[in-house]
C-alpha atoms as a PDB file:
ATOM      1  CA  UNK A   1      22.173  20.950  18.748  1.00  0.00           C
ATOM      2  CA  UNK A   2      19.676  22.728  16.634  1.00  0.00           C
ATOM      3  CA  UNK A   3      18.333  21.174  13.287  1.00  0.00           C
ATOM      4  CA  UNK A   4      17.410  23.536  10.502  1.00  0.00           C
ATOM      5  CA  UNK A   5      14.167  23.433   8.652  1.00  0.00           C
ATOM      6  CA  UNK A   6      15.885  21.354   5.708  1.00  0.00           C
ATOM      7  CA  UNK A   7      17.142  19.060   8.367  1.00  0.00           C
ATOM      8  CA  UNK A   8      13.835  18.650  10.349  1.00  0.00           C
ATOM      9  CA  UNK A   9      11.708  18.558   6.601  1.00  0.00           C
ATOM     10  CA  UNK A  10      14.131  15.485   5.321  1.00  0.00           C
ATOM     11  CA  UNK A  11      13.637  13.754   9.702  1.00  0.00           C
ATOM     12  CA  UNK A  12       9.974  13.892   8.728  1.00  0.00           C
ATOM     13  CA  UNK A  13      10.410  12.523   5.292  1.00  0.00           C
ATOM     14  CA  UNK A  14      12.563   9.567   6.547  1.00  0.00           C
ATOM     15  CA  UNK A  15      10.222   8.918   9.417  1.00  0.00           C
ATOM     16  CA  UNK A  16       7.376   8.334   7.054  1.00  0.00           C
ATOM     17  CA  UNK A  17       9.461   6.537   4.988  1.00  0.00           C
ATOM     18  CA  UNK A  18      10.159   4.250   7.264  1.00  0.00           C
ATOM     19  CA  UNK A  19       6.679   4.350   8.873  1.00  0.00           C
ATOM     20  CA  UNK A  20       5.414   2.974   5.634  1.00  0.00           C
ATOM     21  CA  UNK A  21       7.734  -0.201   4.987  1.00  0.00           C
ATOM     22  CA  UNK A  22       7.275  -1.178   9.272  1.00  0.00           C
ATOM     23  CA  UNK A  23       3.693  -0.924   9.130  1.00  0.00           C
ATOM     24  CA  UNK A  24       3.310  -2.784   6.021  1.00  0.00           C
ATOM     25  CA  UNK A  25       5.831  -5.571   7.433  1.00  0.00           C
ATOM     26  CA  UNK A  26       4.346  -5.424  10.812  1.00  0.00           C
ATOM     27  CA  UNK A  27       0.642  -4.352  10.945  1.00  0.00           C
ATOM     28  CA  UNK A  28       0.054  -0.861  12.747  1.00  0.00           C
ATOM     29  CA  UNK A  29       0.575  -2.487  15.886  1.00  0.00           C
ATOM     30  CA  UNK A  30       3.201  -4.539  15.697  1.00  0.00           C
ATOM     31  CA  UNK A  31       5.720  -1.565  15.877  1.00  0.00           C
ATOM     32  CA  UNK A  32       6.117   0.985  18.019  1.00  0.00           C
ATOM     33  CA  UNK A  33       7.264   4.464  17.549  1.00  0.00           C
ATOM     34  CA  UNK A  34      10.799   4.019  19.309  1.00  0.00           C
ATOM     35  CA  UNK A  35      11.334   0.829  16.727  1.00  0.00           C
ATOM     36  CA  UNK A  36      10.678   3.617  13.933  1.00  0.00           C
ATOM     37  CA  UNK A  37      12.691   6.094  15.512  1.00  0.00           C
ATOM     38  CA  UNK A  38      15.468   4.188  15.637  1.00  0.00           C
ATOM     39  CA  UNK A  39      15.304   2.727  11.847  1.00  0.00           C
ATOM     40  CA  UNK A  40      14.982   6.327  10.966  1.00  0.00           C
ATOM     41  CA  UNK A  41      18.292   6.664  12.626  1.00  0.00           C
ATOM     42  CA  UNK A  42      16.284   9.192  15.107  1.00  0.00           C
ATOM     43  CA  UNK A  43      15.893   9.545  19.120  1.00  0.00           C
ATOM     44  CA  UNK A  44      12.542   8.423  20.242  1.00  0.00           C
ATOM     45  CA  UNK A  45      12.722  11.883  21.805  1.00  0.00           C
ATOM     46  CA  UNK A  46      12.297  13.798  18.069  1.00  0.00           C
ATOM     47  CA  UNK A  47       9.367  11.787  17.207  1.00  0.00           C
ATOM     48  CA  UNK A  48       6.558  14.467  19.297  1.00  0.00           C
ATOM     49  CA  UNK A  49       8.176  17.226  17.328  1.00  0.00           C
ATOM     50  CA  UNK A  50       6.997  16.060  13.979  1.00  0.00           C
ATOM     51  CA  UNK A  51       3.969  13.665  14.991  1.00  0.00           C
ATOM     52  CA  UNK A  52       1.172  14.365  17.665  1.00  0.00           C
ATOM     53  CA  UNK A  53       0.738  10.837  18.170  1.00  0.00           C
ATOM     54  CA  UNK A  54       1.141   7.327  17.112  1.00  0.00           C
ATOM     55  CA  UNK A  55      -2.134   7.127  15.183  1.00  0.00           C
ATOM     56  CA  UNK A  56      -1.033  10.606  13.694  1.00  0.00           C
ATOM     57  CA  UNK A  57       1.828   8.880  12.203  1.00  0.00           C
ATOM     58  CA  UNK A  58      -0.390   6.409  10.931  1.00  0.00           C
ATOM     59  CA  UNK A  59      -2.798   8.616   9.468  1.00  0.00           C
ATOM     60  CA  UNK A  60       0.015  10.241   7.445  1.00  0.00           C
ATOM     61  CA  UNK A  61       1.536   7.299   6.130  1.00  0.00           C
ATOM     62  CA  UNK A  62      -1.600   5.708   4.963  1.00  0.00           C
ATOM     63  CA  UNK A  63      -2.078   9.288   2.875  1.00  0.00           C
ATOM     64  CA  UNK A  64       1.453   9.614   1.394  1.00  0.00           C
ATOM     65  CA  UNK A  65       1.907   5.663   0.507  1.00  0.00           C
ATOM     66  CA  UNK A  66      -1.671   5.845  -0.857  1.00  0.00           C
ATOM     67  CA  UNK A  67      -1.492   9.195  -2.316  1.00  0.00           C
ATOM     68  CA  UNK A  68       1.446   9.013  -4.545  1.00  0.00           C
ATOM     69  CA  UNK A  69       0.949   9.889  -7.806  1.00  0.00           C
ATOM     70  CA  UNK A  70       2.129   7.482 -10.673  1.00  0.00           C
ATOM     71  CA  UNK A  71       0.723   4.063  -8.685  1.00  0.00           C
ATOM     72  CA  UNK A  72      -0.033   1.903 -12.175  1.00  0.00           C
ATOM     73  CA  UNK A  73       3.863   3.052 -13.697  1.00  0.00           C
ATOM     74  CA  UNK A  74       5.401   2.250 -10.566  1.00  0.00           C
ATOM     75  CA  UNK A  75       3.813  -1.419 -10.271  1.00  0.00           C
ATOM     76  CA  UNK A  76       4.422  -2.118 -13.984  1.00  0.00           C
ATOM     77  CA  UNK A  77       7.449   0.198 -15.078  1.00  0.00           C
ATOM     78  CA  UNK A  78       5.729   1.084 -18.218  1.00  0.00           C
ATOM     79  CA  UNK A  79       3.886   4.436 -18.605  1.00  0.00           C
ATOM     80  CA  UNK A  80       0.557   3.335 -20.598  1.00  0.00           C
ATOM     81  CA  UNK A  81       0.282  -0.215 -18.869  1.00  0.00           C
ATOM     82  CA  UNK A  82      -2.428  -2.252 -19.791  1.00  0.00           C
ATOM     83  CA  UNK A  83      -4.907  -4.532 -17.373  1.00  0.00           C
ATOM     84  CA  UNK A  84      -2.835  -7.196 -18.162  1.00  0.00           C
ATOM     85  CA  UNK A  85       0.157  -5.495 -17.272  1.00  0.00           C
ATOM     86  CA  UNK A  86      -0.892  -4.145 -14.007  1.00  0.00           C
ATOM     87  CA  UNK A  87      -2.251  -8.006 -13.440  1.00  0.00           C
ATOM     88  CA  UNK A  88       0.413  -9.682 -13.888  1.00  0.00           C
ATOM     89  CA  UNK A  89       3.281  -7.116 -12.047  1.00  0.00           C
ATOM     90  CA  UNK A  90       0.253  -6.988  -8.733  1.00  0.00           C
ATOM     91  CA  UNK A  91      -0.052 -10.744  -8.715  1.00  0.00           C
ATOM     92  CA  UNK A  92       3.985 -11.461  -8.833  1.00  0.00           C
ATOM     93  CA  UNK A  93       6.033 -13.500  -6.791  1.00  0.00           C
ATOM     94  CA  UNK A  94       8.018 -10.472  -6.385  1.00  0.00           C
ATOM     95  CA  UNK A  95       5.413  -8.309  -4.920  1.00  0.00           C
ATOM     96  CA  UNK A  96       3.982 -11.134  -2.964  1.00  0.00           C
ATOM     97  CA  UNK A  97       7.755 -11.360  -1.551  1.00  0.00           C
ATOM     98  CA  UNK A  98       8.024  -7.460  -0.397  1.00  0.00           C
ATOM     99  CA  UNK A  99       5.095  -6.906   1.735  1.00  0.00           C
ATOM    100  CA  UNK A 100       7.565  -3.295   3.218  1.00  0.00           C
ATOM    101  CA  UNK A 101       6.953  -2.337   0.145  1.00  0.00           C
ATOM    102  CA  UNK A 102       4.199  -3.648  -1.999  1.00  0.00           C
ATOM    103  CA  UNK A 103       0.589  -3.023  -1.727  1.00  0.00           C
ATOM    104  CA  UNK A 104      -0.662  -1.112   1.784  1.00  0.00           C
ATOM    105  CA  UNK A 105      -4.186  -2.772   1.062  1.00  0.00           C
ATOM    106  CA  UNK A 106      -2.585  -6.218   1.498  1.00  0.00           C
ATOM    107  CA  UNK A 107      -0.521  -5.428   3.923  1.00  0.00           C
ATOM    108  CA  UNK A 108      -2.543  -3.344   6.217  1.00  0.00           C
ATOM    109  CA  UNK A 109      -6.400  -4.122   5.002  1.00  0.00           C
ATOM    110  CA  UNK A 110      -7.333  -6.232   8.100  1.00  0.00           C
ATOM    111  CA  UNK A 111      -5.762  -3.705  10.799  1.00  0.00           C
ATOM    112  CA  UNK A 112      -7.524  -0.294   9.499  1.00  0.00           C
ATOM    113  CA  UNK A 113     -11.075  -1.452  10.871  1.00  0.00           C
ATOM    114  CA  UNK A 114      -9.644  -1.244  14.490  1.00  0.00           C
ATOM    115  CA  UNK A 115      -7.595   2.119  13.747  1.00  0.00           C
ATOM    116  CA  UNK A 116      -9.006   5.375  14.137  1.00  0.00           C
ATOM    117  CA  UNK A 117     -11.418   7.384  11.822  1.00  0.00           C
ATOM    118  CA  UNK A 118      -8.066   9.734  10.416  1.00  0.00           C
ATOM    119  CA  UNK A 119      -6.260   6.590   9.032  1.00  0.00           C
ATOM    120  CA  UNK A 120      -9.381   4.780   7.823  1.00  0.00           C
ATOM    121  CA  UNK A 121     -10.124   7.980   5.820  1.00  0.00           C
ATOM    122  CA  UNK A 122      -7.149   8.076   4.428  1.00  0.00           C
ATOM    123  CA  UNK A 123      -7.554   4.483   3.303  1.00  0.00           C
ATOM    124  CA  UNK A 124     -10.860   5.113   2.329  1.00  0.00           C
ATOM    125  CA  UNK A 125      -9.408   7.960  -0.263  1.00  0.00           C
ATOM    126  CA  UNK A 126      -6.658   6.134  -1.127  1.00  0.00           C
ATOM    127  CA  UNK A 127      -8.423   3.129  -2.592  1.00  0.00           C
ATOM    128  CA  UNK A 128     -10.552   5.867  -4.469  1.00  0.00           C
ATOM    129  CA  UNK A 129      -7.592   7.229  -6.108  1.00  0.00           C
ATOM    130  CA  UNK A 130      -6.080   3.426  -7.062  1.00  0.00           C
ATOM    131  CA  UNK A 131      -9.342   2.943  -8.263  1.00  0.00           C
ATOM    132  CA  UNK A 132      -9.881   5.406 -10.716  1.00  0.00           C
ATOM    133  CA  UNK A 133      -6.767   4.643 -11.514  1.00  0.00           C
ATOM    134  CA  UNK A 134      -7.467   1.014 -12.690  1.00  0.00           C
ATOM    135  CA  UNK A 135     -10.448   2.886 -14.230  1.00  0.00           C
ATOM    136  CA  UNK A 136      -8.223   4.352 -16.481  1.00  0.00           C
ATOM    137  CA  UNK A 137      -6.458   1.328 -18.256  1.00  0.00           C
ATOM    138  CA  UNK A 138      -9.608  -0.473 -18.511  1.00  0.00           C
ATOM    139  CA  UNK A 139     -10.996  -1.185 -21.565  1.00  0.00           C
ATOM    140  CA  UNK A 140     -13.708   2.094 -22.614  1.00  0.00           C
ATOM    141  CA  UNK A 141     -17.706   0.805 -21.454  1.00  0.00           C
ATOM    142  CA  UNK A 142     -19.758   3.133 -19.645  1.00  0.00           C
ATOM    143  CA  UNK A 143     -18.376   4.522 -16.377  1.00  0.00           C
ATOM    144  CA  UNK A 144     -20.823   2.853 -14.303  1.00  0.00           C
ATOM    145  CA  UNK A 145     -19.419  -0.169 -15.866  1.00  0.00           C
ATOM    146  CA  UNK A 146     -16.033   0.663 -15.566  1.00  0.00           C
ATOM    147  CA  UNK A 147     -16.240   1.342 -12.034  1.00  0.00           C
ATOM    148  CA  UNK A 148     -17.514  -1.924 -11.094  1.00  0.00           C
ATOM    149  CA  UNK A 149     -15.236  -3.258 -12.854  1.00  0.00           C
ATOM    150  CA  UNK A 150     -12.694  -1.580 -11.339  1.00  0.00           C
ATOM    151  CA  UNK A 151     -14.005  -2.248  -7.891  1.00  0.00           C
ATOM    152  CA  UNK A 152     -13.717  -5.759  -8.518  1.00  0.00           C
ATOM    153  CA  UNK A 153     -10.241  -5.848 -10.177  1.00  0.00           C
ATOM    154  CA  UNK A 154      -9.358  -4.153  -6.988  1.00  0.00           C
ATOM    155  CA  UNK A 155     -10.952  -6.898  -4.726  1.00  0.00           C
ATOM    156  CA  UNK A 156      -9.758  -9.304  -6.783  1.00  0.00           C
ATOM    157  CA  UNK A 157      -6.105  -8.159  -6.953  1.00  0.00           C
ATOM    158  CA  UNK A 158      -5.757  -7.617  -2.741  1.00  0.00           C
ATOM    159  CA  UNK A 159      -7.622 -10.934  -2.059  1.00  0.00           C
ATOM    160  CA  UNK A 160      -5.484 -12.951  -3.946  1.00  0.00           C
ATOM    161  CA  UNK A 161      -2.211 -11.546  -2.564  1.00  0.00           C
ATOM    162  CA  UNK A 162      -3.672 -11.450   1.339  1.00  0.00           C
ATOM    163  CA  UNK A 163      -4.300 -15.407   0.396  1.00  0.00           C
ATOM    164  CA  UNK A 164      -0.899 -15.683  -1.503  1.00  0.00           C
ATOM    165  CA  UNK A 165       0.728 -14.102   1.663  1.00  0.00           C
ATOM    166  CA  UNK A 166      -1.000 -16.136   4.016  1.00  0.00           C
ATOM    167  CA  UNK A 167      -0.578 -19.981   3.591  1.00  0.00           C
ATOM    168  CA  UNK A 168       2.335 -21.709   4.518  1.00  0.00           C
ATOM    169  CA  UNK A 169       2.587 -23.684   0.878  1.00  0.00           C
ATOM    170  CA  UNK A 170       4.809 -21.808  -1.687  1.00  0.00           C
ATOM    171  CA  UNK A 171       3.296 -24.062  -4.366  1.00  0.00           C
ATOM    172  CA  UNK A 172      -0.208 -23.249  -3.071  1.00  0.00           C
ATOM    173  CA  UNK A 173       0.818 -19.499  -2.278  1.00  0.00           C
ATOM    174  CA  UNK A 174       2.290 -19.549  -6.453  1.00  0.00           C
ATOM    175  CA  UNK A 175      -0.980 -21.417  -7.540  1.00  0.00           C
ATOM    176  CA  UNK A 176      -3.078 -18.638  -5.794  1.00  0.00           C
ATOM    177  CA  UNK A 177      -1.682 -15.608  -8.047  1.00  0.00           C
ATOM    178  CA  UNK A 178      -1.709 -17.869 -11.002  1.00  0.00           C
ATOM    179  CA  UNK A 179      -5.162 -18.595 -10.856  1.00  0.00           C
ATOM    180  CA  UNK A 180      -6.271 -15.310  -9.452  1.00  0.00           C
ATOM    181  CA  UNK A 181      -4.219 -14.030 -12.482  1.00  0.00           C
ATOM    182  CA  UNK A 182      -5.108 -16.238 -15.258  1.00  0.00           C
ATOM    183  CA  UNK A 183      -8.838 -16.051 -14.577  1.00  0.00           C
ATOM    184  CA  UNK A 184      -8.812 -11.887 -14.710  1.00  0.00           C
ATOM    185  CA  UNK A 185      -7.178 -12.095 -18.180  1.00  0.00           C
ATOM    186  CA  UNK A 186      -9.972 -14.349 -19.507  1.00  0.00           C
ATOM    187  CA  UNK A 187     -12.958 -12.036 -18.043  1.00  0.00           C
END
């Protein structure tokens, strides 16, 4: 049966889709592409038609789940957030809960050293773009200043949810984004 161009477009869309919330859960290489395929609702068979490769795949995903414009509104819901705001909704039980969909950097941060050069440069321009965008809601300084500040928000803001993630203590784990949270509203 053949599949028209709208058909194959909205395959591709729903692959990546799904790409995105299985690699987050899983790691890159926890999942293979027939697992995908098949919680696309796809034959394994398809995947070659819209995807050289497995790392291809990856590559893409990393770009469109990084690359989305509107990062800040969709963490917070509000269209001018503040620091605070984007704080507080990064460093939530609720985000901490929904690694398939919450923060790649988390999720996926350990695993991109050992992937190929296409995915880590798509990281690599992907935490550029979430950085300037935390540029943006910061407070006006210099933009030397604001960048480092931005950097470290950043650092701050993945570390404490990789940690929150990590440990087997939901008090601890709830203590983490507290702290982590508290402590970037007094600096």
């Amino acid at each position: 049966m053949r599949v028209t161009r709208e058909q194959a477009a909205a395959n591709r869309e729903n692959i990546l889709e799904v790409a995105g919330t299985l690699f987050r859960e899983r790691g890159f290489d926890g999942i293979g592409v027939a697992d995908i395929m098949k919680r696309a609702g796809l034959t394994h068979g398809g995947f070659y038609g819209h995807f050289e490769s497995k790392d291809h795949l990856a590559a893409e995903t990393t770009t469109r789940v990084l690359g989305r414009e509107g990062w800040l509104r969709r963490l917070t819901g509000k269209a001018n957030p503040s620091i605070r705001d984007v704080v507080r909704s990064y460093l939530s039980p609720r985000h901490r809960d929904d690694a398939g969909h919450g923060c790649l950097f988390a999720a996926l941060g350990s695993d991109v050293v050992r992937q190929p050069r296409s995915v880590r440069r798509a990281f690599t321009e992907g935490l550029r773009l979430r950085v300037a965008a935390l540029q943006s809601v910061l407070p006006h300084r210099s933009a030397a200043v604001q960048r480092k500040k931005a950097l470290t928000t950043m650092a701050s803001l993945v570390g404490a949810l990789i940690l929150s993630r990590a440990v087997d203590d939901p008090r601890l784990s709830g203590e983490i984004l507290e702290a982590v949270a508290a402590s970037m509203a007094d600096a």
